[in-house]
PDB file of N, CA and C in Angstrom:
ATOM      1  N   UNK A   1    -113.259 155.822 210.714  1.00  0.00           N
ATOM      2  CA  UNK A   1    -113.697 156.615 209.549  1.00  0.00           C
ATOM      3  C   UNK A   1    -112.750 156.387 208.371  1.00  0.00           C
ATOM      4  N   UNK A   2    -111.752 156.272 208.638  1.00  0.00           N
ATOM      5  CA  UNK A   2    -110.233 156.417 207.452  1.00  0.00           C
ATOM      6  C   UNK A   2    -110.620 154.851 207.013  1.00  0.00           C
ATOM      7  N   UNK A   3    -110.739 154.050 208.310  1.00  0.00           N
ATOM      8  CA  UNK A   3    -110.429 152.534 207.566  1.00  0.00           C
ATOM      9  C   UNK A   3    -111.433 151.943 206.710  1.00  0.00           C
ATOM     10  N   UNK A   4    -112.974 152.671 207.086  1.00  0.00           N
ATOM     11  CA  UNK A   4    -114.401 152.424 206.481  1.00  0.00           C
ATOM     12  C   UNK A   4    -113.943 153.107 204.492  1.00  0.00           C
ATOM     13  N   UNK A   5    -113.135 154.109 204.311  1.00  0.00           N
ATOM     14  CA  UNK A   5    -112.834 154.807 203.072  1.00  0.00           C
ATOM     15  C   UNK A   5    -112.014 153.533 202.901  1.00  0.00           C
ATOM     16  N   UNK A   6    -111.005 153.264 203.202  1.00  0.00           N
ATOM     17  CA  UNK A   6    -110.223 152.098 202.314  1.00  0.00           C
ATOM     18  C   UNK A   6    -110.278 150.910 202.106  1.00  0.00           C
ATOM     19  N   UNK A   7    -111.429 150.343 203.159  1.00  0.00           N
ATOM     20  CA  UNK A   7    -112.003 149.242 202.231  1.00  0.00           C
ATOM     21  C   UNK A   7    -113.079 149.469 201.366  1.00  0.00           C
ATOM     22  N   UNK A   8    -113.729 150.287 201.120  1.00  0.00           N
ATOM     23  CA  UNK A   8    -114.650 150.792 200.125  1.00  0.00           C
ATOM     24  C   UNK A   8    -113.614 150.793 198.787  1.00  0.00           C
ATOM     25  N   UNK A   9    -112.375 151.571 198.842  1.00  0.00           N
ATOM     26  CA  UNK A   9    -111.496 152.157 197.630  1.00  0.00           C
ATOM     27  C   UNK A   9    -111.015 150.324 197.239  1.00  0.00           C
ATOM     28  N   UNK A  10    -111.049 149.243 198.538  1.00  0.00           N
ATOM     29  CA  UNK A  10    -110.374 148.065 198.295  1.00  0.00           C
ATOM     30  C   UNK A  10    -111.709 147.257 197.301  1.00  0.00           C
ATOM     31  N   UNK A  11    -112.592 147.441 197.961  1.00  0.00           N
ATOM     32  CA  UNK A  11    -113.762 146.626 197.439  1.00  0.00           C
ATOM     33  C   UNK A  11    -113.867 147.429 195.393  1.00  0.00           C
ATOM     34  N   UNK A  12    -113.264 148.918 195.196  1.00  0.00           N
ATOM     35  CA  UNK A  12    -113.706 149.277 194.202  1.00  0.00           C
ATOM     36  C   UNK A  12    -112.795 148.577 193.247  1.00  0.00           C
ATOM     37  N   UNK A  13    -111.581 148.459 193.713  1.00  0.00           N
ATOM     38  CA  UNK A  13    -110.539 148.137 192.847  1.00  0.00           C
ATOM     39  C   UNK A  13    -110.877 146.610 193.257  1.00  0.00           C
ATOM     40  N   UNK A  14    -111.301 145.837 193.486  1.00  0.00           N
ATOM     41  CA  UNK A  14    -111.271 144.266 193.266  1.00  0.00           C
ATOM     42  C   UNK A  14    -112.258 144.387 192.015  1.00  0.00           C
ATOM     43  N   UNK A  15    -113.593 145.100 192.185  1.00  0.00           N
ATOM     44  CA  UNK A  15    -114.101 144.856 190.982  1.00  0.00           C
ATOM     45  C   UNK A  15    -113.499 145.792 189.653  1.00  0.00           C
ATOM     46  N   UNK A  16    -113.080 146.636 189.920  1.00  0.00           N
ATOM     47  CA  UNK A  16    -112.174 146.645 188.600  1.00  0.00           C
ATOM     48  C   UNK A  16    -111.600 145.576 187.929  1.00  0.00           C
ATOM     49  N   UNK A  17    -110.723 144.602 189.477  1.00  0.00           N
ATOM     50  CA  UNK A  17    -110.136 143.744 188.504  1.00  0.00           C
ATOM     51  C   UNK A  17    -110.469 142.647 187.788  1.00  0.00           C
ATOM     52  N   UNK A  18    -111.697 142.539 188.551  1.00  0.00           N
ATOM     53  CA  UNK A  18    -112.853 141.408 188.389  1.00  0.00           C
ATOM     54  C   UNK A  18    -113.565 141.918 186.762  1.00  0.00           C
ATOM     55  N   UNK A  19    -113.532 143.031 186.433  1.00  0.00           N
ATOM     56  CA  UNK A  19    -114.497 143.275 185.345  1.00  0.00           C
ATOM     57  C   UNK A  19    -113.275 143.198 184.324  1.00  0.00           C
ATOM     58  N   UNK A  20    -112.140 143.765 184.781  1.00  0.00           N
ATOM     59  CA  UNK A  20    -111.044 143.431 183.201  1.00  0.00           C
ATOM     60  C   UNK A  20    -110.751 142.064 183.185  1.00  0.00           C
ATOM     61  N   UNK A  21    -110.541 141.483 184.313  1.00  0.00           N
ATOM     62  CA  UNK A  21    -110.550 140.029 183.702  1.00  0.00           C
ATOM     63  C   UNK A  21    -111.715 139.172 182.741  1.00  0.00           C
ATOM     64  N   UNK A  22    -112.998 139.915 183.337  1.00  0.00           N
ATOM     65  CA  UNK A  22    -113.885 139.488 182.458  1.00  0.00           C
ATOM     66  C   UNK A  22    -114.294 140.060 181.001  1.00  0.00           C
ATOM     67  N   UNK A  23    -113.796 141.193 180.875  1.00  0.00           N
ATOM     68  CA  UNK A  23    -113.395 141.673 179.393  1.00  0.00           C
ATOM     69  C   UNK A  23    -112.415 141.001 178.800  1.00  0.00           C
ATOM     70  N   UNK A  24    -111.440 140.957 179.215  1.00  0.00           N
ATOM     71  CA  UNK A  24    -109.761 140.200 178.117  1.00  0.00           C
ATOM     72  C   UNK A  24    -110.862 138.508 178.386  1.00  0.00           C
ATOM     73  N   UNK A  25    -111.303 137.924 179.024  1.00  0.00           N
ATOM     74  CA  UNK A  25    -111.806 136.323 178.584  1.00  0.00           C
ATOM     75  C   UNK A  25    -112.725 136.713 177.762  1.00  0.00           C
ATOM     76  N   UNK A  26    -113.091 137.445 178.161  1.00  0.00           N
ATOM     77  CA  UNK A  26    -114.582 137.729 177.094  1.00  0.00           C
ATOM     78  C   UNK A  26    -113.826 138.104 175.628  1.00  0.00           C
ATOM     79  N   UNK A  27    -112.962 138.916 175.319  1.00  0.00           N
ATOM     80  CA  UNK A  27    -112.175 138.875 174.187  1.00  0.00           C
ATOM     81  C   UNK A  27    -111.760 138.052 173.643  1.00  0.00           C
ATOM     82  N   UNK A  28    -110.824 137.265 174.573  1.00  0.00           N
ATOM     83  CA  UNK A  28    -110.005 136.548 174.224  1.00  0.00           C
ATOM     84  C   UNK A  28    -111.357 135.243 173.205  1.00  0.00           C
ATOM     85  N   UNK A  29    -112.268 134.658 173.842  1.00  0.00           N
ATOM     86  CA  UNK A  29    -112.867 133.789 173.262  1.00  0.00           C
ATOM     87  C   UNK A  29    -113.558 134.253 172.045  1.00  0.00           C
ATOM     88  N   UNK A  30    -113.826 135.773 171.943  1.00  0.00           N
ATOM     89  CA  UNK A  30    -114.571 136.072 170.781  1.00  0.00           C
ATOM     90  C   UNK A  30    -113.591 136.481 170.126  1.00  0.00           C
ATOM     91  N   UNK A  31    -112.493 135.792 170.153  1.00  0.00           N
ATOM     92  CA  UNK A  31    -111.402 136.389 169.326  1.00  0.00           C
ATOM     93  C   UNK A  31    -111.258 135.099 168.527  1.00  0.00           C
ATOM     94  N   UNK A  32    -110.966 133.654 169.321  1.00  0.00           N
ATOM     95  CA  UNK A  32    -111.205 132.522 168.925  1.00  0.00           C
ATOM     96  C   UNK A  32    -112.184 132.120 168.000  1.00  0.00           C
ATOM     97  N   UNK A  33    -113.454 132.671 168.484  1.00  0.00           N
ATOM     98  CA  UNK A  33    -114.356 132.467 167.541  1.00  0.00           C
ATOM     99  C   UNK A  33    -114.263 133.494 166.146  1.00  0.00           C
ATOM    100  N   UNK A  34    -113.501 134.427 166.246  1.00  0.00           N
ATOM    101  CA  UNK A  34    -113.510 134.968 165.019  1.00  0.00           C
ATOM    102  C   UNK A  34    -112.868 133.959 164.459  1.00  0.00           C
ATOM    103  N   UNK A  35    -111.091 133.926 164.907  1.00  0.00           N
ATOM    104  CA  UNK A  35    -110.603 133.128 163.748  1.00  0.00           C
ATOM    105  C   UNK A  35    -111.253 131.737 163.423  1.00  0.00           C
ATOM    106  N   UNK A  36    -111.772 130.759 164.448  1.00  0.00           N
ATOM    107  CA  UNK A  36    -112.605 129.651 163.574  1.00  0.00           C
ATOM    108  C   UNK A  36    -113.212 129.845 162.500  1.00  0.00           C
ATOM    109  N   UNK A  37    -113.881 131.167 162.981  1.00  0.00           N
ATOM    110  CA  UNK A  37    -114.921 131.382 161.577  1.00  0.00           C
ATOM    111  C   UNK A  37    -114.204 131.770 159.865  1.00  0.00           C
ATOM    112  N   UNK A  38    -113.019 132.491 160.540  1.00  0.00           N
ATOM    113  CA  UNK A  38    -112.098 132.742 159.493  1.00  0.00           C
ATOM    114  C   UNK A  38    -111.402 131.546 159.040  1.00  0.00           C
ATOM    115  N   UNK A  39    -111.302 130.734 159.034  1.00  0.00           N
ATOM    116  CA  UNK A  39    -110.550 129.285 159.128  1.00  0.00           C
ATOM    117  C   UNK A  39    -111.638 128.434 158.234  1.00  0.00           C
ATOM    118  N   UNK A  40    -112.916 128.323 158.544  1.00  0.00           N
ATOM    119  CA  UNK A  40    -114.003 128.186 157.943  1.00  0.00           C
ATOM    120  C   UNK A  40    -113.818 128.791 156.456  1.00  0.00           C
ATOM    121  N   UNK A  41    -114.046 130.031 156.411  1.00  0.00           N
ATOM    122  CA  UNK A  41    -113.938 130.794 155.098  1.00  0.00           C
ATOM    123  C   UNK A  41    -113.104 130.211 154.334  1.00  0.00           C
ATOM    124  N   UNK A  42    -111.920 130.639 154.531  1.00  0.00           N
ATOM    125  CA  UNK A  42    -110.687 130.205 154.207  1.00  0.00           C
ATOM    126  C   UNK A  42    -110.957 128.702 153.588  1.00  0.00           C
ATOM    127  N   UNK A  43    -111.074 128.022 154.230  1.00  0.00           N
ATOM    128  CA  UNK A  43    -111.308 126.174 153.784  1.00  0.00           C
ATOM    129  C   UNK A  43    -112.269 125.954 152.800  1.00  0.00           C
ATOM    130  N   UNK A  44    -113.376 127.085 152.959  1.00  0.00           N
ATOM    131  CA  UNK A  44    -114.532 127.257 152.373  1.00  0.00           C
ATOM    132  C   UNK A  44    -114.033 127.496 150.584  1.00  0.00           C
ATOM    133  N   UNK A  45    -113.214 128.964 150.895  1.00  0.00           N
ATOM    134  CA  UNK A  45    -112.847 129.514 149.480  1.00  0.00           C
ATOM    135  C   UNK A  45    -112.157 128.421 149.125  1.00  0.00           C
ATOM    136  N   UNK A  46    -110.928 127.390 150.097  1.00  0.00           N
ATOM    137  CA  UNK A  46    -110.010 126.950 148.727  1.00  0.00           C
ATOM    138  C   UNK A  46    -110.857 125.977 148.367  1.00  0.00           C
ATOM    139  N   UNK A  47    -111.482 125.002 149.021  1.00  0.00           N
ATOM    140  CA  UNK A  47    -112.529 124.434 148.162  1.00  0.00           C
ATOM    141  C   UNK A  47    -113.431 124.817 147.377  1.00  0.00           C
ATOM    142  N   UNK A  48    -113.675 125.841 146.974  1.00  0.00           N
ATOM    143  CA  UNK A  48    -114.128 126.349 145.722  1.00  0.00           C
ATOM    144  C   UNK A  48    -113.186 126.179 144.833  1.00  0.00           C
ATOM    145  N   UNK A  49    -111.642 126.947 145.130  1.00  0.00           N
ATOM    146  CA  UNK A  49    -111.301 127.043 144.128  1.00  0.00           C
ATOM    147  C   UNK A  49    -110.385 125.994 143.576  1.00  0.00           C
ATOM    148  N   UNK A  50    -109.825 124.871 144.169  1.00  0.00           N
ATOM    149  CA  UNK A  50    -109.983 123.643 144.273  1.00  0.00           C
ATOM    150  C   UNK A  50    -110.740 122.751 143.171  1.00  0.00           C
ATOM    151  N   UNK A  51    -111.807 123.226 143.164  1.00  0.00           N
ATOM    152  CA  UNK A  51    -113.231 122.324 142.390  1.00  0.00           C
ATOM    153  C   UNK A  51    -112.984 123.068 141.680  1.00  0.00           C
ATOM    154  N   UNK A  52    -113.102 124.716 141.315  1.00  0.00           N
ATOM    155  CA  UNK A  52    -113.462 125.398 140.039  1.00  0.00           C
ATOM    156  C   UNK A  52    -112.408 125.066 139.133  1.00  0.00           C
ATOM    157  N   UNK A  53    -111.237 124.823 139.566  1.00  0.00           N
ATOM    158  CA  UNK A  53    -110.154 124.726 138.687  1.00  0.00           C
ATOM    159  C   UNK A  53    -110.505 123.275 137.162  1.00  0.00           C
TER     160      UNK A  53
END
């Protein structure tokens, strides 16, 4: 009975750790993709202002 409770509590906490790992990658890459996109901008504006000059 005791040992049936602690692999249940074992199985809960693997997917805990299984789901934060898949949050921080899941971050981590849409974090990447922010700054590309910001990097973009950025290159974007000085070539405007670049030319406007």
């Amino acid at each position: 009975r005791k040992e049936e409770e602690e692999e249940g509590s074992t199985c809960k906490s693997l997917q805990e750790v299984i789901l934060i790992r898949c949050q921080s990658e899941y971050i981590h890459q849409h974090n990447q993709v922010i700054s590309s996109h910001n990097d973009q901008q950025l290159h974007n504006t000085l070539m405007h202002l670049t030319f406007s000059n």
